[in-house]
Protein backbone atom coordinates (compact mmCIF):
# COMPACT_ATOMS: atom_id res chain seq x y z
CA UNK A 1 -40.02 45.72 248.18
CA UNK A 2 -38.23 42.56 248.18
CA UNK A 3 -34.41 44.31 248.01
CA UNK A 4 -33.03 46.57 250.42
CA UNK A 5 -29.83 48.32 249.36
CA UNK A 6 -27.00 48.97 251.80
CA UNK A 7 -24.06 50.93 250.14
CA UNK A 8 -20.91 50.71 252.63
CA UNK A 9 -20.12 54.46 252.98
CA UNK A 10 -18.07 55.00 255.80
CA UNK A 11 -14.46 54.01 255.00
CA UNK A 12 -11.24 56.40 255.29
CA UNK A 13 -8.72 55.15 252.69
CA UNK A 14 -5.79 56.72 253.85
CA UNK A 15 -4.38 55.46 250.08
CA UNK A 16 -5.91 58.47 249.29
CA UNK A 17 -4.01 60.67 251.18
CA UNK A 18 -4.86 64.49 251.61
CA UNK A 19 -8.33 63.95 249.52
CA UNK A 20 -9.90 61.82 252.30
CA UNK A 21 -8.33 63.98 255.07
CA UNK A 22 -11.45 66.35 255.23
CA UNK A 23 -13.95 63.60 254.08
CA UNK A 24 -15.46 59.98 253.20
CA UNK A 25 -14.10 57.91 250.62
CA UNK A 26 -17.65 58.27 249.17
CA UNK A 27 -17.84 62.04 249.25
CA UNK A 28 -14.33 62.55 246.79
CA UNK A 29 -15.31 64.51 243.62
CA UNK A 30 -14.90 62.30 240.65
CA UNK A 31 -15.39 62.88 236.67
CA UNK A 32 -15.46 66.55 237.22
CA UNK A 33 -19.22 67.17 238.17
CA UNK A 34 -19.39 63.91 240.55
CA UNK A 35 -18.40 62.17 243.65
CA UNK A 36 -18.28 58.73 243.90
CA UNK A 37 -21.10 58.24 245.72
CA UNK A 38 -23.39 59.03 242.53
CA UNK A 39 -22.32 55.64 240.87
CA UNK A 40 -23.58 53.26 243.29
CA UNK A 41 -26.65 55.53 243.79
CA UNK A 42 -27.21 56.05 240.13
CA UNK A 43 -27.11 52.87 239.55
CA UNK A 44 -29.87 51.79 242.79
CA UNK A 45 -32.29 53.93 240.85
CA UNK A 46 -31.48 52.86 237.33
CA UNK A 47 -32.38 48.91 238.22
CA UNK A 48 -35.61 50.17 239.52
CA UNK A 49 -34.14 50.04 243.55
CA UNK A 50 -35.77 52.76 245.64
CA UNK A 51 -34.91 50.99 249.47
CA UNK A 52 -31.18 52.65 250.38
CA UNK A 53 -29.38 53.13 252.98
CA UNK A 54 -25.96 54.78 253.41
CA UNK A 55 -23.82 53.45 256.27
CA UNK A 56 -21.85 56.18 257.50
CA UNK A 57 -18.86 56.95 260.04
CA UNK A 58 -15.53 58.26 258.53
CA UNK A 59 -16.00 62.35 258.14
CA UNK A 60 -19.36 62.03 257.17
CA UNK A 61 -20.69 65.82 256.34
CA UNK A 62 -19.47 66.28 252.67
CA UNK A 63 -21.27 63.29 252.29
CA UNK A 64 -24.70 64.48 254.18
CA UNK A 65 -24.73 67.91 252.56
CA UNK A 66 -24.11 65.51 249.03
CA UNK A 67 -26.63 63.27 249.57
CA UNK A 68 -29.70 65.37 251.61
CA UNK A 69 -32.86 63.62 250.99
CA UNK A 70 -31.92 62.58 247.47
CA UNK A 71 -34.33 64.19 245.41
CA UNK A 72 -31.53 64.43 242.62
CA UNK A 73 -31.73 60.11 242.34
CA UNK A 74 -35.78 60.10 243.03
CA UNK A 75 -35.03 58.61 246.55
CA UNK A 76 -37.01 61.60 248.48
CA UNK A 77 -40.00 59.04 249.09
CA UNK A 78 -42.47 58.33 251.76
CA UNK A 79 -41.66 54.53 251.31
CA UNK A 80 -38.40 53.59 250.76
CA UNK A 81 -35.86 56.66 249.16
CA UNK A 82 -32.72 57.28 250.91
CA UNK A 83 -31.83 56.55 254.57
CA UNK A 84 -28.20 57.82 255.98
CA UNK A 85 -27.56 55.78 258.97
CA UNK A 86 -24.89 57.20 261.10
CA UNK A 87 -22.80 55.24 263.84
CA UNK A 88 -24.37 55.70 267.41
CA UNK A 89 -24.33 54.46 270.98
CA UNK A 90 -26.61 52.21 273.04
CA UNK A 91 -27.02 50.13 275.77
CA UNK A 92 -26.11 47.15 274.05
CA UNK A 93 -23.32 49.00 271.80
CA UNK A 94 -19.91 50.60 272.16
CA UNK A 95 -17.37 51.91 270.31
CA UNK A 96 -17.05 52.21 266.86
CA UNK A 97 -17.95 50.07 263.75
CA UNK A 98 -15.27 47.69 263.56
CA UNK A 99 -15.43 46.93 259.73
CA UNK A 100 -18.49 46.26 257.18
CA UNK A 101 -19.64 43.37 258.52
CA UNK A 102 -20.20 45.02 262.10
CA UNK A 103 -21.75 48.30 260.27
CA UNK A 104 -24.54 46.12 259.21
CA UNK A 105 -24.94 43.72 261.94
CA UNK A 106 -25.36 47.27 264.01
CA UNK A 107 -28.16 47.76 261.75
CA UNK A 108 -29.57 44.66 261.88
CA UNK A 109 -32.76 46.17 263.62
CA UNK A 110 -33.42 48.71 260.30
CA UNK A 111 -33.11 45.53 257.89
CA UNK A 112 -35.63 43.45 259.77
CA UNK A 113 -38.09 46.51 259.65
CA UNK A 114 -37.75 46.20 256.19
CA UNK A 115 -39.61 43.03 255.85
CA UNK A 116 -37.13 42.06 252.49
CA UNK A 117 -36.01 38.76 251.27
CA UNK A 118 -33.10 40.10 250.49
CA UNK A 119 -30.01 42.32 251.03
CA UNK A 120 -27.76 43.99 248.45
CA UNK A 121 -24.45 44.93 249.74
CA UNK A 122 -22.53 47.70 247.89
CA UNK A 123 -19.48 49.35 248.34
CA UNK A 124 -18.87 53.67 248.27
CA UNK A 125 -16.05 53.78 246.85
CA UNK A 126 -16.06 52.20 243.12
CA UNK A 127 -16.94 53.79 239.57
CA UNK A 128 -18.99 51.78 237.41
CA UNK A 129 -22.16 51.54 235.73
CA UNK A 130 -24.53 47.98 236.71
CA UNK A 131 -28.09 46.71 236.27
CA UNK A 132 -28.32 44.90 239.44
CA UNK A 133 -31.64 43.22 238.59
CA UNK A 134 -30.13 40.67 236.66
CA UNK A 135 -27.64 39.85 239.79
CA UNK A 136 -30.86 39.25 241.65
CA UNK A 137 -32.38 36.98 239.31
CA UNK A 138 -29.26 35.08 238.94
CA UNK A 139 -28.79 34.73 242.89
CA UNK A 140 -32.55 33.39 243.30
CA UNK A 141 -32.41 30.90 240.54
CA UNK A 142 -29.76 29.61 241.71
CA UNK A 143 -30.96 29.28 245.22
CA UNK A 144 -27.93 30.87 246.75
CA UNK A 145 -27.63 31.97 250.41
CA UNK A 146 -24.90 34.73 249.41
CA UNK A 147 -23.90 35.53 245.81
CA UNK A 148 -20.43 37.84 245.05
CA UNK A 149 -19.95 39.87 241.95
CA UNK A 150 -16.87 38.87 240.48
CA UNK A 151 -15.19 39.90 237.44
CA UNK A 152 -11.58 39.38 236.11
CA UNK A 153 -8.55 41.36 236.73
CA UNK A 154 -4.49 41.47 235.93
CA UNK A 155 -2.55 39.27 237.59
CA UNK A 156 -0.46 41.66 239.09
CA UNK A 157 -3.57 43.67 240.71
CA UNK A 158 -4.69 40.37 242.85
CA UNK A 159 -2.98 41.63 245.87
CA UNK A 160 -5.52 44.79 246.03
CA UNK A 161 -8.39 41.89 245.86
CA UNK A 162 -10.35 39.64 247.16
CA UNK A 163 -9.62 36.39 245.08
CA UNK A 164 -12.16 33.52 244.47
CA UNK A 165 -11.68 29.97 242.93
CA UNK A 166 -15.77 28.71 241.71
CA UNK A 167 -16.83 25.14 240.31
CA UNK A 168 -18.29 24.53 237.07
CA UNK A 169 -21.60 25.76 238.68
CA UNK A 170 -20.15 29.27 239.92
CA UNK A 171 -20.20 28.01 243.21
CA UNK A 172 -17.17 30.10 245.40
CA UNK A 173 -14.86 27.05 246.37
CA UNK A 174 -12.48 29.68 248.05
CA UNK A 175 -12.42 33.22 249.01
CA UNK A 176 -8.68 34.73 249.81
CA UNK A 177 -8.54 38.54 250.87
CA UNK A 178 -5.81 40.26 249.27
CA UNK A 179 -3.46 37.74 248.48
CA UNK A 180 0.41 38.82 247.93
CA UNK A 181 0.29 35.97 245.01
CA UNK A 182 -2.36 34.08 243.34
CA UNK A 183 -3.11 32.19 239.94
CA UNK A 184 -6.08 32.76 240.16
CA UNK A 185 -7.85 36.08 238.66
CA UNK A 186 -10.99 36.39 239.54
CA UNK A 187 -11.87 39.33 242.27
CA UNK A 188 -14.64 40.14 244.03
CA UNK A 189 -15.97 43.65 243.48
CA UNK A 190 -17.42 44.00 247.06
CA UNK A 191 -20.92 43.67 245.43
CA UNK A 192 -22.76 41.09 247.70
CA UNK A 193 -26.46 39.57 247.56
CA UNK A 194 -27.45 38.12 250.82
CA UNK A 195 -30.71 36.43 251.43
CA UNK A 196 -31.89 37.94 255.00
CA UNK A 197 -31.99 34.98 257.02
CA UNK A 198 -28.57 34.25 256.06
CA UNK A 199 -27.37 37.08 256.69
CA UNK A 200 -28.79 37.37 260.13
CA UNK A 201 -27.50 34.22 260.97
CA UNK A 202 -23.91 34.82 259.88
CA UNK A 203 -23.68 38.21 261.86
CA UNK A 204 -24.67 36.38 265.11
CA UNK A 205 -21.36 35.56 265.33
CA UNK A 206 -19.69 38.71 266.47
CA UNK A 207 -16.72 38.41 265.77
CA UNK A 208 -17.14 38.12 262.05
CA UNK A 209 -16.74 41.97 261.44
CA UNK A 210 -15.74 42.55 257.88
CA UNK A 211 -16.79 40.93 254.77
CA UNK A 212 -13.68 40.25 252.88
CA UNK A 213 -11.49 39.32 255.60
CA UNK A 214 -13.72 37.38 258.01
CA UNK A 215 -17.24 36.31 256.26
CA UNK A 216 -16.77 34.93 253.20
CA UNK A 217 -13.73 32.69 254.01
CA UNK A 218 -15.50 31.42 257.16
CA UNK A 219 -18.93 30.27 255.06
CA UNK A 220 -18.28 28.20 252.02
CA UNK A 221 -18.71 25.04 254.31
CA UNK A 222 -22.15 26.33 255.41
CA UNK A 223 -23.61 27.86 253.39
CA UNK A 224 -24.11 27.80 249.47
CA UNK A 225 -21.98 30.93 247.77
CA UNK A 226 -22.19 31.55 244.55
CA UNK A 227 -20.68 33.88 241.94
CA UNK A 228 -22.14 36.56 239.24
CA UNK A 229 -19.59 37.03 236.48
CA UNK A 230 -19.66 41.32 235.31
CA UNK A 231 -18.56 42.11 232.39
CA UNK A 232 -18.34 45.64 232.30
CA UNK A 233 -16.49 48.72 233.29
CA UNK A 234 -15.72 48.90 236.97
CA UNK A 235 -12.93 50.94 238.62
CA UNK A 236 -11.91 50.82 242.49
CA UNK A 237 -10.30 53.85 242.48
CA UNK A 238 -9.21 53.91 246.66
CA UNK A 239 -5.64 54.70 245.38
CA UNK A 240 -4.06 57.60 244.16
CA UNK A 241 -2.88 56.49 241.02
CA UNK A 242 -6.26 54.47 240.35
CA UNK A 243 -8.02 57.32 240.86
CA UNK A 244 -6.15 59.38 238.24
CA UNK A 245 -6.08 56.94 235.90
CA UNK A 246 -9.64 56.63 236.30
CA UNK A 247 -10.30 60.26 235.63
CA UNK A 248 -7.99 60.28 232.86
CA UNK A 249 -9.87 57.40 231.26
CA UNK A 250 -12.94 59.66 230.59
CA UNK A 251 -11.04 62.03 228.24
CA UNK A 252 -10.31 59.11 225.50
CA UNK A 253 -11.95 59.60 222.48
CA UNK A 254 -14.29 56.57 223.17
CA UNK A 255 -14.15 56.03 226.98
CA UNK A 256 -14.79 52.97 228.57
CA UNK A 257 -17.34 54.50 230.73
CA UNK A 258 -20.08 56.74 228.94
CA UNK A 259 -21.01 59.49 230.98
CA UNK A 260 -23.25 60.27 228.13
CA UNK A 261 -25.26 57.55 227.88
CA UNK A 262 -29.13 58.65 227.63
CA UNK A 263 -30.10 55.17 228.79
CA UNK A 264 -28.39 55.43 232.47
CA UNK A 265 -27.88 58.29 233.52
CA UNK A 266 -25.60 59.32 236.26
CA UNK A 267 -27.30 61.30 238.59
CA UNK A 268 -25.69 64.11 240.99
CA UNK A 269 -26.19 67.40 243.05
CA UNK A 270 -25.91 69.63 240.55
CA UNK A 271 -24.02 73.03 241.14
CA UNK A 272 -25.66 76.21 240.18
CA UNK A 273 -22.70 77.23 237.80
CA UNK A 274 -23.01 79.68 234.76
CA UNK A 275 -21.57 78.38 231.83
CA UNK A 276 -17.45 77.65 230.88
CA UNK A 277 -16.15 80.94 229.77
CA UNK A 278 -12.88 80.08 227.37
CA UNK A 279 -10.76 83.52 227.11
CA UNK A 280 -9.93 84.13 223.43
CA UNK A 281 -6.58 83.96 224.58
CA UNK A 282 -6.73 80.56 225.58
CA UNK A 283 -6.21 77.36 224.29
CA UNK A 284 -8.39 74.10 225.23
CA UNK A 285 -7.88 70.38 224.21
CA UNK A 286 -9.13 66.67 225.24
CA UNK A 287 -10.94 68.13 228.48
CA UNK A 288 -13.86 67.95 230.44
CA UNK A 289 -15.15 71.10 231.44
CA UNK A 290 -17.54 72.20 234.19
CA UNK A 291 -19.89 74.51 234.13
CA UNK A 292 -18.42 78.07 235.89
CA UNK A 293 -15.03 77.03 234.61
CA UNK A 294 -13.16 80.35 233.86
CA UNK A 295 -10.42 79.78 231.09
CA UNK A 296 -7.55 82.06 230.19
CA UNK A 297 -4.82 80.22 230.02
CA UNK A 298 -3.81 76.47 228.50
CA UNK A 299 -5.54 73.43 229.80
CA UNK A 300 -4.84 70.12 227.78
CA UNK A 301 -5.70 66.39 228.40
CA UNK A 302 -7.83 67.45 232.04
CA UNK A 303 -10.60 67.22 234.33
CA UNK A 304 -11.80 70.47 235.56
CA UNK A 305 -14.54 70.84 238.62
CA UNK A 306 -17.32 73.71 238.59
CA UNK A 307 -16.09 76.96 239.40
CA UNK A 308 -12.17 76.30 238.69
CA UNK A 309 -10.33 79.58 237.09
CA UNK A 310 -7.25 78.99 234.91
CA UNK A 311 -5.42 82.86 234.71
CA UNK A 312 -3.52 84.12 231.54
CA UNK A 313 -0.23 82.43 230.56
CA UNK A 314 -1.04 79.25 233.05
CA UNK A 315 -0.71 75.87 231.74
CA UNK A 316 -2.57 72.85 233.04
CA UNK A 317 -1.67 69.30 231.63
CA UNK A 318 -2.67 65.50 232.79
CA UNK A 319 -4.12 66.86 236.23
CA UNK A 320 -7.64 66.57 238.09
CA UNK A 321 -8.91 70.54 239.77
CA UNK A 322 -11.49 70.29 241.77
CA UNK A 323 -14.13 72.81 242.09
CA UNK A 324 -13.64 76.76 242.88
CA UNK A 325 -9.58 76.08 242.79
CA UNK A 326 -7.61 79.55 241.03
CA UNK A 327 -4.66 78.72 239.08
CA UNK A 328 -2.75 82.29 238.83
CA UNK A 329 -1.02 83.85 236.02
CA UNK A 330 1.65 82.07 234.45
CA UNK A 331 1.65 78.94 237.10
CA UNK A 332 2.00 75.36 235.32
CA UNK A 333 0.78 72.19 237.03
CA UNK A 334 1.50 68.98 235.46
CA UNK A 335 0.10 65.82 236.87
CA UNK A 336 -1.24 66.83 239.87
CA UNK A 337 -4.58 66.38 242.14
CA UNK A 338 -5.88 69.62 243.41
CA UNK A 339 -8.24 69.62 245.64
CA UNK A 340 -11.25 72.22 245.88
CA UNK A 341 -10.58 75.62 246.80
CA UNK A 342 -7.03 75.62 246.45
CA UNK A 343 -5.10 78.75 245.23
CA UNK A 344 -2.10 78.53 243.29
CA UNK A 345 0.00 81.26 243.53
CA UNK A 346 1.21 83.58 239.95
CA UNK A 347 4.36 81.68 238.43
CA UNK A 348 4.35 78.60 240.71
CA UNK A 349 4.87 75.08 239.65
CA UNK A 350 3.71 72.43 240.24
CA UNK A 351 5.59 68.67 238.44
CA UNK A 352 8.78 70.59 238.74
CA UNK A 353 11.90 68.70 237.23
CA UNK A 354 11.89 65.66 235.82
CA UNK A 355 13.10 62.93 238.89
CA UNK A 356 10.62 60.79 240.18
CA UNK A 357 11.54 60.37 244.01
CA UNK A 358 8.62 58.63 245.84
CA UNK A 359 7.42 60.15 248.92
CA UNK A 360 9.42 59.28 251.77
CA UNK A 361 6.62 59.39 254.63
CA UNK A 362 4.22 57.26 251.75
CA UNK A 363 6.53 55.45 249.09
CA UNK A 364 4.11 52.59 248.72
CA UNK A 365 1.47 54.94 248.00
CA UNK A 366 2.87 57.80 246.18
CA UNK A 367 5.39 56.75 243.38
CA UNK A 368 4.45 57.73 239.96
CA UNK A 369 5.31 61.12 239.54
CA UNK A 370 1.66 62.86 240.74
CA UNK A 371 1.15 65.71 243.04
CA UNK A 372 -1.30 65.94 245.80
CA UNK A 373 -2.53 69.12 247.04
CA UNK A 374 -5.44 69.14 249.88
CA UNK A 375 -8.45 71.25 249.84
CA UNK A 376 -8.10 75.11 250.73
CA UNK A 377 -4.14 75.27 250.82
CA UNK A 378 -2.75 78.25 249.68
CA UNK A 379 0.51 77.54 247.81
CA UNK A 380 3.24 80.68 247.31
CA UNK A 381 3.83 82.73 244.22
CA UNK A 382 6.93 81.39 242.50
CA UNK A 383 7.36 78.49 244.00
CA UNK A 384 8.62 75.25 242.31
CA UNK A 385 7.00 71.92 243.46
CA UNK A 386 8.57 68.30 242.31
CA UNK A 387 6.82 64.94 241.87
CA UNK A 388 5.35 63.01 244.60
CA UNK A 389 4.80 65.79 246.75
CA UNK A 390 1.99 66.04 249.71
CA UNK A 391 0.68 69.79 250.67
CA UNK A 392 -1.40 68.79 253.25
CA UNK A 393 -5.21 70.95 253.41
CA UNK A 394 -5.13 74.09 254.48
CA UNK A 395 -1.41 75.03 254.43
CA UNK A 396 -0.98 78.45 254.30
CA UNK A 397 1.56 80.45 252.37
CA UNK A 398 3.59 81.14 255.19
CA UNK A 399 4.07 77.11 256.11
CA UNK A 400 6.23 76.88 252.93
CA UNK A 401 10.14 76.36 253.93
CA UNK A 402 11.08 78.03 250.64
CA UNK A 403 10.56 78.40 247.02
CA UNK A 404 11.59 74.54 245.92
CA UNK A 405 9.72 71.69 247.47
CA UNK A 406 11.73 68.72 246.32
CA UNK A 407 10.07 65.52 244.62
CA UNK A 408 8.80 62.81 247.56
CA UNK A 409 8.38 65.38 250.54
CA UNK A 410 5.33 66.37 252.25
CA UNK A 411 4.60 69.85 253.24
């Protein structure tokens, strides 16, 4: 095997508030059926990579129960599959990773065993569907010691990027970590290709620990960088709103990415759901469904999870439920994130009103009119939520301070 795969898995974006407060970015539930750890994983498989490793820390369980031995991607093999390494202590190490670069040059010991020429870098917390073979072939004819996927983005999204300026040859003649202004447009998508050597020799400096921030600007003297131009779909959803967009992209009547698509499949744990059961009371349009959805009520433009029940004279519009969450009689949630096992009382509401007050513990990061609920809170019969709003995971009824939570607080 001349690749080994190394798929960052660790991080805890708190720009995704209450859904990464019981678990990895990885491990969030995405498209319904997913998590966003299938992508990067699917797409391993699909370019014919069997040598993975996950590199844990954050909250890692959700992600361990997910993953297993990863007989739903093929990688339950005696050479190669699917390794999860997790953080640990030794004589020669303390503490805890300090970014991506020091989660791999603690690992440095599992790559050598490896005996590969080289080392594919991936981040766990991007949607997107790539064939990284032809990456690889790009990155050894062109002799590089490190090659970046890069691919082009708007102008006013540079800030949430790492920005690169290349030569007529696609060699990287600067590397800027989320600049607050740039002309340039061209991002990195945190999809790296180091050649092993190289990569030992960089992380022998310890105090290079992350990628972005401290490797890439420090080598483009030394050593030769190069760039891999992607053309296709590719989503970092590590925000709220990017995350909801993302979801809502899959219900367009020709999405941008095909979940459908025979040719590369996107592999997951699969739940052992019966089938969605639509009450012929209730009305359904531009969803996706999973299976062991229960259906009484309305549900328009929305991505349900396995097991979610919608009761008789709710409404559900322009919101992501995540699996086994109850939404009681008569309740209405508009553009919300529910996270699983959440039950929402008869007659509450949730996108109450119509003023768009950011959150005033996290106005930077909650702005455009969602609701967040965490996993297993229990929200009140009756009550009327606004926009912006937090409910933290497992609130319990009793935690409410009345029946009218207004838009941008946290509860």
């Amino acid at each position: 095997m001349e690749t080994l795969v190394m798929i960052m898995a660790g991080g805890a974006s708190e720009d995704l508030s209450v859904l990464t407060a019981v678990r990895s970015e990885a491990a969030v539930p995405f498209g319904g059926k997913f998590r966003i750890i299938d992508f990067p994983l699917s797409n391993c498989v699909n370019s014919g990579l069997y040598n993975v490793a996950l590199l844990t820390q954050y909250m890692p369980r959700s992600l361990n129960d997910h993953v297993g031995v990863g007989k739903p991607w093929d990688l339950d093999r005696s050479q190669g599959g699917v390794r999860l390494l997790q953080p640990y202590l030794s004589r020669g190490q303390t503490g805890w990773q300090r970014g991506s670069a020091d989660a791999v040059r603690r690992n440095l010991d599992f790559v050598g065993e490896q005996r590969v020429n080289n080392v594919l870098l991936l981040a766990g917390n991007h949607i997107y569907k790539m064939d990284y073979r032809p990456m690889l072939r790009f990155h050894g004819q062109m002799k590089a010691d490190v090659t970046l996927a890069v691919r082009r983005v708007s102008p006013f999204e540079t800030h949430r990027f790492g920005i690169v300026s290349v030569d007529g040859n696609m060699g990287i003649t600067s590397f800027k970590e989320k600049p607050r202004r740039s002309k340039e447009t061209l991002a990195s998508m945190g999809i790296y290709v180091f050649q092993y050597e190289a990569l030992k020799e960089i992380l022998a400096d310890d105090k290079l620990n992350d990628f972005g921030r401290d490797v890439l600007p420090s080598i483009l003297n030394s050593y030769k960088v190069c760039a891999y131009t992607f053309e296709g779909y590719w989503a970092n959803v590590g925000m709220l709103q990017a995350y909801w967009e993302a979801n809502m992209a899959l219900l367009a009547e020709t999405p941008a990415l095909d979940l459908y698509d025979p040719e590369w499949v996107i592999h997951t744990r699969s739940e052992e759901q019966p089938p969605v059961k639509i009450g012929p009371e209730a009305w359904v349009g531009g969803n996706l469904l999973s299976n062991g959805c229960v259906i009484e009520g309305v549900v328009e433009r929305s991505v349900l999870s396995p097991g979610v029940r919608v009761a008789a004279g709710a409404v559900v519009r322009d919101s992501v439920i995540m699996s086994d969450t109850v939404i009681g009689a008569k309740a209405r949630v508009e553009r919300a994130i529910i996270d699983k096992d959440v039950y929402l009382g008869e007659g509450a509401e949730i996108g109450y009103g119509v003023d768009n007050v950011p959150n005033r513990f996290h106005p930077d990061r909650l702005n455009t009119g969602l609701t967040v609920i965490g996993k297993n809170a229990r929200v009140p019969a009756g009550v009327r939520i606004g926009h912006n709003v937090i409910i933290n995971p497992n609130v319990k009824e009793e935690q409410f301070p009345g029946d009218f939570i207004t838009s941008g607080e946290i509860v």
